[in-house]
C-alpha atoms as a PDB file:
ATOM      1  CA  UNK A   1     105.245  93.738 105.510  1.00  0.00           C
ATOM      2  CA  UNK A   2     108.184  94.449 103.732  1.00  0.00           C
ATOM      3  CA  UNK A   3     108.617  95.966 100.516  1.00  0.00           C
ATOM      4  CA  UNK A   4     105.979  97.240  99.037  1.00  0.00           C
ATOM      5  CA  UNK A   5     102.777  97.932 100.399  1.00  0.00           C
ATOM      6  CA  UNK A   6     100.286  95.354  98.606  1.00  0.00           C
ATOM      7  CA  UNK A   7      98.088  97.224  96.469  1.00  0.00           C
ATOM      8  CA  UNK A   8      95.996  95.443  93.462  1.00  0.00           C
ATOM      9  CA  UNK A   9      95.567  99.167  91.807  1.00  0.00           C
ATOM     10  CA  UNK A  10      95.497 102.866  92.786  1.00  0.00           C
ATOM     11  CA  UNK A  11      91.312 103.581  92.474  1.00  0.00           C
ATOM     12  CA  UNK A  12      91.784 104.679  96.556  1.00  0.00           C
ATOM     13  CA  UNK A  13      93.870 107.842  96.662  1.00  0.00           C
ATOM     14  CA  UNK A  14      96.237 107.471  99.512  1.00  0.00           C
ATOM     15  CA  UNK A  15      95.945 109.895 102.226  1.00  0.00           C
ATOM     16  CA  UNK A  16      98.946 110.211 104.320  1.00  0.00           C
ATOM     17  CA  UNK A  17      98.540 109.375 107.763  1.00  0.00           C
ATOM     18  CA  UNK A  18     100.916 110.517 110.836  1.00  0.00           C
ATOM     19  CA  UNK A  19     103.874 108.616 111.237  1.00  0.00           C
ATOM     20  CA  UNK A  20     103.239 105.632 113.727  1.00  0.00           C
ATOM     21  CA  UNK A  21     100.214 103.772 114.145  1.00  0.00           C
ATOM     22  CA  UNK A  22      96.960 104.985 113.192  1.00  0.00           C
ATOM     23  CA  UNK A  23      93.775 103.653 114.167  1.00  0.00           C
ATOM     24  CA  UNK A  24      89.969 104.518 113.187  1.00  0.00           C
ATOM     25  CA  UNK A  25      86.653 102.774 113.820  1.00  0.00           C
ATOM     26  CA  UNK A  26      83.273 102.945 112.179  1.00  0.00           C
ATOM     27  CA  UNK A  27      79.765 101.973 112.846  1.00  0.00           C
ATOM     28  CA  UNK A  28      78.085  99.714 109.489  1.00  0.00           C
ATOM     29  CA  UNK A  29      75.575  97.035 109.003  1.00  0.00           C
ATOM     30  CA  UNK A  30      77.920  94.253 109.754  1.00  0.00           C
ATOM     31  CA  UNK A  31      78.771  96.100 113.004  1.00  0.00           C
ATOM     32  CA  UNK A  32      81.358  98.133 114.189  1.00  0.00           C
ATOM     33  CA  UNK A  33      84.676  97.875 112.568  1.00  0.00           C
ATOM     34  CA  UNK A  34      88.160  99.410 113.813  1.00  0.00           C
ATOM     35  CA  UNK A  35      91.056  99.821 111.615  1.00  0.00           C
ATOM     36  CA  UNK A  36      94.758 100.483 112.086  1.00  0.00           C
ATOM     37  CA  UNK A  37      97.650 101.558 109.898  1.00  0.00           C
ATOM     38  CA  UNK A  38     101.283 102.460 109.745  1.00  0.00           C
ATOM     39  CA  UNK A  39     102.098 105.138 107.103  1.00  0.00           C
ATOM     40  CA  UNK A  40     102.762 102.416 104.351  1.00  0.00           C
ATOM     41  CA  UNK A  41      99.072 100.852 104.663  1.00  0.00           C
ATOM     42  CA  UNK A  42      96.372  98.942 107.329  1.00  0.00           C
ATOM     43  CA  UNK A  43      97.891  96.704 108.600  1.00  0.00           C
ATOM     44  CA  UNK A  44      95.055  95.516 110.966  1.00  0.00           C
ATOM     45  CA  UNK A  45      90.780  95.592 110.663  1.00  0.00           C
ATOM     46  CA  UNK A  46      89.212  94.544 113.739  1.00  0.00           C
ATOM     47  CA  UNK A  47      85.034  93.029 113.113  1.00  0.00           C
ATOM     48  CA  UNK A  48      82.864  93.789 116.132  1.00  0.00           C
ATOM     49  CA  UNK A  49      85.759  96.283 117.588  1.00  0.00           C
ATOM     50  CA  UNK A  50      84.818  98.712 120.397  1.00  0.00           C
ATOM     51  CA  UNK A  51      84.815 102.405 120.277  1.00  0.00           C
ATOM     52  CA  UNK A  52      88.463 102.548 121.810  1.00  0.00           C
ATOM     53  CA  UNK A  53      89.821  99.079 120.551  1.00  0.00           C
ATOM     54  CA  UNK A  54      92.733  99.951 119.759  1.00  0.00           C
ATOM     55  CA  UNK A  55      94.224 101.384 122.708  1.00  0.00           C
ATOM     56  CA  UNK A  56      93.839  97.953 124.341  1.00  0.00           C
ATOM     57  CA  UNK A  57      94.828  96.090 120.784  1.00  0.00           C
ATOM     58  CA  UNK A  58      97.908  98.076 121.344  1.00  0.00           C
ATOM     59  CA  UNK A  59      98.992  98.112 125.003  1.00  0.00           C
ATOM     60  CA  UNK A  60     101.836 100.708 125.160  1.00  0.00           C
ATOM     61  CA  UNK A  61     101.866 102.261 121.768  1.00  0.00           C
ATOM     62  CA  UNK A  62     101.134 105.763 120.511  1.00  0.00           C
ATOM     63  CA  UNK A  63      98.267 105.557 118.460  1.00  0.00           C
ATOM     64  CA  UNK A  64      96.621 108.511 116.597  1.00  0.00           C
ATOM     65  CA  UNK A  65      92.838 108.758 116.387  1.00  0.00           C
ATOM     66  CA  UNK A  66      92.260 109.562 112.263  1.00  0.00           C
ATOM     67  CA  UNK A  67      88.414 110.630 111.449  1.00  0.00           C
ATOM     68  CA  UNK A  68      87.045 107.487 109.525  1.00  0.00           C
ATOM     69  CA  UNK A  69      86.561 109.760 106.119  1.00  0.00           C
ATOM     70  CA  UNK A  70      90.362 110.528 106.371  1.00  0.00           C
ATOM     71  CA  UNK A  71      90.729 106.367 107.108  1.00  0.00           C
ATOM     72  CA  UNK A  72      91.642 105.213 103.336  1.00  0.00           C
ATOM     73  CA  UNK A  73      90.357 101.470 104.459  1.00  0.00           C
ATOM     74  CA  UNK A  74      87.257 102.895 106.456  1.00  0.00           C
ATOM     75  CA  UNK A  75      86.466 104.509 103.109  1.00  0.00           C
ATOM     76  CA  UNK A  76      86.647 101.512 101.248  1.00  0.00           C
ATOM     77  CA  UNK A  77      84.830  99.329 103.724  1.00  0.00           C
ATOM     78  CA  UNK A  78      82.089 101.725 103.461  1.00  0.00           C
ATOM     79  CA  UNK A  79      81.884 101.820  99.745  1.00  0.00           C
ATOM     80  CA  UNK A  80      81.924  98.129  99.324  1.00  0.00           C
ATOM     81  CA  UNK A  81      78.778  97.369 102.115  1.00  0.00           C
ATOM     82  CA  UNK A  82      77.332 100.185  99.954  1.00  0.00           C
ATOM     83  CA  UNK A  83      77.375  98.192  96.564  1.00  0.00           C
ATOM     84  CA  UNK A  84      80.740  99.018  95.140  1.00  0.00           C
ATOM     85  CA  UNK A  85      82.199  96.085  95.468  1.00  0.00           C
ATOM     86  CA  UNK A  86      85.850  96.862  93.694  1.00  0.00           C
ATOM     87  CA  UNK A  87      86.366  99.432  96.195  1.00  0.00           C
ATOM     88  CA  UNK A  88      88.497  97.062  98.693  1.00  0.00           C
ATOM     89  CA  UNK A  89      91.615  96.309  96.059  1.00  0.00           C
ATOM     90  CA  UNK A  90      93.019 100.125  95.686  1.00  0.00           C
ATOM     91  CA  UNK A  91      93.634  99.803  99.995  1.00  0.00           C
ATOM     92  CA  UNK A  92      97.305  99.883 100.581  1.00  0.00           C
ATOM     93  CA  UNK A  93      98.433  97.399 103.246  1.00  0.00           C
ATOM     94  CA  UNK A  94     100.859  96.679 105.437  1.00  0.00           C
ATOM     95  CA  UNK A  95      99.680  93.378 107.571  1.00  0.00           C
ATOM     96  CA  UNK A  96     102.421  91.592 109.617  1.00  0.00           C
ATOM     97  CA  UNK A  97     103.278  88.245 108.403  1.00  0.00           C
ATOM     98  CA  UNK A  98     105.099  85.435 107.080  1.00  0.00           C
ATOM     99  CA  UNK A  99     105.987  85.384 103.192  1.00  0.00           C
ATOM    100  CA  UNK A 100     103.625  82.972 102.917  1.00  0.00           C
ATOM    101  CA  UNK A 101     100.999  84.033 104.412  1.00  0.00           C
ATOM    102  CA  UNK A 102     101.892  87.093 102.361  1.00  0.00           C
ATOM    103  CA  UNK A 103     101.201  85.278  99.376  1.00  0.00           C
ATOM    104  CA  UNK A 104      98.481  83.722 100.720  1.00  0.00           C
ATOM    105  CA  UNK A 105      96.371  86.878 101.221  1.00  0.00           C
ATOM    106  CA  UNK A 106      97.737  88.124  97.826  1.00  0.00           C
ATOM    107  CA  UNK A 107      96.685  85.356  95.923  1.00  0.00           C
ATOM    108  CA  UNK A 108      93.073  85.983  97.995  1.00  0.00           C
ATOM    109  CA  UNK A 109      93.151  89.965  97.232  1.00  0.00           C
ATOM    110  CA  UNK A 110      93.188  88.666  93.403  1.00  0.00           C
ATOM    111  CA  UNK A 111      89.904  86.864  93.892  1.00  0.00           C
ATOM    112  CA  UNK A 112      87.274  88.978  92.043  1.00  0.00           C
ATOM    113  CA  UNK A 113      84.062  90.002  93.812  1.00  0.00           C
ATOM    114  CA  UNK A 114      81.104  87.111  93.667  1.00  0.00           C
ATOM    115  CA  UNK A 115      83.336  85.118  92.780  1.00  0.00           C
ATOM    116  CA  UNK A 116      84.552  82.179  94.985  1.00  0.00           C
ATOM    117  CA  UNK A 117      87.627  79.824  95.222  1.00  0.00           C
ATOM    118  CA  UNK A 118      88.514  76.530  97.294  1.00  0.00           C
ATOM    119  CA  UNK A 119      91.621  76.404  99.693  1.00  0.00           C
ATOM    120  CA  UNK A 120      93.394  73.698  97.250  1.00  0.00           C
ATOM    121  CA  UNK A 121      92.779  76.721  94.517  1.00  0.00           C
ATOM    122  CA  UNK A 122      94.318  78.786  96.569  1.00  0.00           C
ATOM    123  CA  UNK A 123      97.382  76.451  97.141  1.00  0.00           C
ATOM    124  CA  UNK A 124      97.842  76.186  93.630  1.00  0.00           C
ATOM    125  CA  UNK A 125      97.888  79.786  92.748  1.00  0.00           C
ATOM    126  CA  UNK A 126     100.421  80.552  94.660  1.00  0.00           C
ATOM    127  CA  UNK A 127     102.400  77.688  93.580  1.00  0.00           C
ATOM    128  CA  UNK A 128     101.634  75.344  96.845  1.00  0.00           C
ATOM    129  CA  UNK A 129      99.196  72.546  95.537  1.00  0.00           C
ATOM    130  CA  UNK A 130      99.433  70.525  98.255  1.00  0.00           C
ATOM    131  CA  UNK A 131      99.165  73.552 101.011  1.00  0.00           C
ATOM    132  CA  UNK A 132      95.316  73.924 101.365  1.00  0.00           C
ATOM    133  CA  UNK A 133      95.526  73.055 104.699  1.00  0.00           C
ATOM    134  CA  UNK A 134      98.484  75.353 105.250  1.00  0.00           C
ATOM    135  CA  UNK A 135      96.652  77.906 103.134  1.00  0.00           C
ATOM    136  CA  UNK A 136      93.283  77.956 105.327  1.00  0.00           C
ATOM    137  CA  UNK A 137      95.826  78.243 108.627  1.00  0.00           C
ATOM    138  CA  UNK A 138      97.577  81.346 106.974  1.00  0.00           C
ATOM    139  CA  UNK A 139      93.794  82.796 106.275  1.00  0.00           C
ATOM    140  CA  UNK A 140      92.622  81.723 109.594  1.00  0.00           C
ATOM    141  CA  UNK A 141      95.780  84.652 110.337  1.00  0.00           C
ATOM    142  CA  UNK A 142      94.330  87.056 108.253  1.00  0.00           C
ATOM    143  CA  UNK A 143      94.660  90.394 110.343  1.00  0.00           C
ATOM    144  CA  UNK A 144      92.697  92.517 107.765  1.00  0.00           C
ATOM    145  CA  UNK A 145      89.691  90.758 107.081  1.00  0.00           C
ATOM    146  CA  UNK A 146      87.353  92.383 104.173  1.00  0.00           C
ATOM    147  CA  UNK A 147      90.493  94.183 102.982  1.00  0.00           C
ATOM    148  CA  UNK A 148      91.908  90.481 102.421  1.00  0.00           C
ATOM    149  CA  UNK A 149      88.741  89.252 101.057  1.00  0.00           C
ATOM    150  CA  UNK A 150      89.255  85.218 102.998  1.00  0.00           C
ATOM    151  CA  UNK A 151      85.365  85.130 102.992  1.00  0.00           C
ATOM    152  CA  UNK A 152      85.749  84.609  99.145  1.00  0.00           C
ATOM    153  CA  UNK A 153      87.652  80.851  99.869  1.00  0.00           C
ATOM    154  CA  UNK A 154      85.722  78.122 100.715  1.00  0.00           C
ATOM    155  CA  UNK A 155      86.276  74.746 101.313  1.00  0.00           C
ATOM    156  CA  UNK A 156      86.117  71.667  98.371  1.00  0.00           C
ATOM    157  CA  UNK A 157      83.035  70.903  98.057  1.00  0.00           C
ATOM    158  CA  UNK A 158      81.092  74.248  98.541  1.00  0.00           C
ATOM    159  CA  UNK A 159      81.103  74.648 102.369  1.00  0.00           C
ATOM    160  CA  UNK A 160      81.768  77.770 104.009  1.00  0.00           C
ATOM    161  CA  UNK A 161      84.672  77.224 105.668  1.00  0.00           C
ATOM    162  CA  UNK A 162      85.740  79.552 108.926  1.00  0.00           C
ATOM    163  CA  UNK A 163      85.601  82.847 108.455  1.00  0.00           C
ATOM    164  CA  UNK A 164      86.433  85.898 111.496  1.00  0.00           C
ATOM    165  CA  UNK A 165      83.272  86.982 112.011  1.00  0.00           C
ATOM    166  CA  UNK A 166      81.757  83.630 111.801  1.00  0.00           C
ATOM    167  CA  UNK A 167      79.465  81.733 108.964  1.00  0.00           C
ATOM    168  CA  UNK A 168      76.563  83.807 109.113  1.00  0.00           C
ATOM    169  CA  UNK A 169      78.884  87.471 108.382  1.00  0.00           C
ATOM    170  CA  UNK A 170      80.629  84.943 105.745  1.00  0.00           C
ATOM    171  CA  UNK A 171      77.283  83.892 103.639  1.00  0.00           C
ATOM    172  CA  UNK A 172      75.688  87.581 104.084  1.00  0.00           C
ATOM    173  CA  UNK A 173      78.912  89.036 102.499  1.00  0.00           C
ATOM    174  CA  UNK A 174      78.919  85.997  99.728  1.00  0.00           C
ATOM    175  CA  UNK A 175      75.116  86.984  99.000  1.00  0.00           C
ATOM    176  CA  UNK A 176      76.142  90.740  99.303  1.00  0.00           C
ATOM    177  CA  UNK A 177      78.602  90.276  96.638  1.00  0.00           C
ATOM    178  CA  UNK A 178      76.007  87.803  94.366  1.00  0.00           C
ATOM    179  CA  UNK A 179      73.659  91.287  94.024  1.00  0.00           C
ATOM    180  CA  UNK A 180      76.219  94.186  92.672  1.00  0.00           C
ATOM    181  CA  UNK A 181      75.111  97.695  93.187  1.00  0.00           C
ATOM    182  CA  UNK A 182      73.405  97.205  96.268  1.00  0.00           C
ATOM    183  CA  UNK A 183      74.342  98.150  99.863  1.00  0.00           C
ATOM    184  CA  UNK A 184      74.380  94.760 102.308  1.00  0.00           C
ATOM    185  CA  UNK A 185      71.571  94.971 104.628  1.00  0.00           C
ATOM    186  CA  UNK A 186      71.954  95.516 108.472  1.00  0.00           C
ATOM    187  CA  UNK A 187      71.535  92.338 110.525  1.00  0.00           C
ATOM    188  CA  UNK A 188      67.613  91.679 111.963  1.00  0.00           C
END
């Protein structure tokens, strides 16, 4: 991304990371999660990742191993499936995309937690009425799932929608979000 990293505010202290790619990956009760990031934020979160993920994600490039409670996202991620669940918006990022699916997952990063909005919503807060198609595409893109919060758009009418890690991850983190305070419970 350029410019900027996207940031909604600065509750995350930002730990500098080596220059290059980074990359992390954590065990929670969604399932394993890896994460990679460039100095200026993650740029990529990985659901159901394996242990060394991102050496295949990343044929070819030099990627540094960072302990997950040096990872800023992996601490966020963490915090949020353990109740706090403001801790994703301080994450800088750095996700490769087009400007609008820039604005797209800015628009989504603005949605509050247990709170919900449609596609068409979507279109029209970033000044695109007429994009919800376009919009649900550009989220369908969405290389930083949680981080990007695209489980919090659904489609008119109330369905779900698609979601990364499928329906089921999509209502558990809806219902997650509908209980503050508590930690999401690991999968049965």
């Amino acid at each position: 991304m350029q410019g900027e990293p996207m940031r909604m505010d600065s509750s995350i202290p930002v730990i500098p990371l080596p220059p290059g790619l980074s990359w992390t990956y954590i065990i929670t009760p969604i399932g394993p999660i890896g994460m990679a990031a460039t100095p200026r934020g993650v740029c990529r979160v990985e659901l159901g990742a394996g242990p060394r993920w991102a050496y295949a994600a990343y044929p070819g490039e030099r990627v540094a191993h960072v302990f997950p409670h040096a990872f800023p996202g992996g601490k966020a991620i963490v915090a949020y499936l353990n109740g706090f669940l403001d801790a994703l918006g301080g994450v800088p990022l750095d996700p490769p995309g087009t400007p609008f699916q820039l604005a797209v997952w800015q628009a989504a990063r603005r949605i509050p937690p247990g709170q919900v909005r449609t596609y068409g919503e979507l279109a029209g807060a970033i000044g695109r009425p007429r994009a919800a198609r376009a919009v649900g595409q550009a989220l369908g893109a969405n290389p930083v799932p949680l981080l990007v919060p695209c489980h919090r758009v659904v489609a008119a009418g109330g369905a779900l929608g698609g979601f990364t890690g499928g329906t089921a991850l999509k209502a558990r983190l809806l219902a997650h979000e509908a209980a503050p305070g508590r930690a999401i419970e690991r999968a049965s």
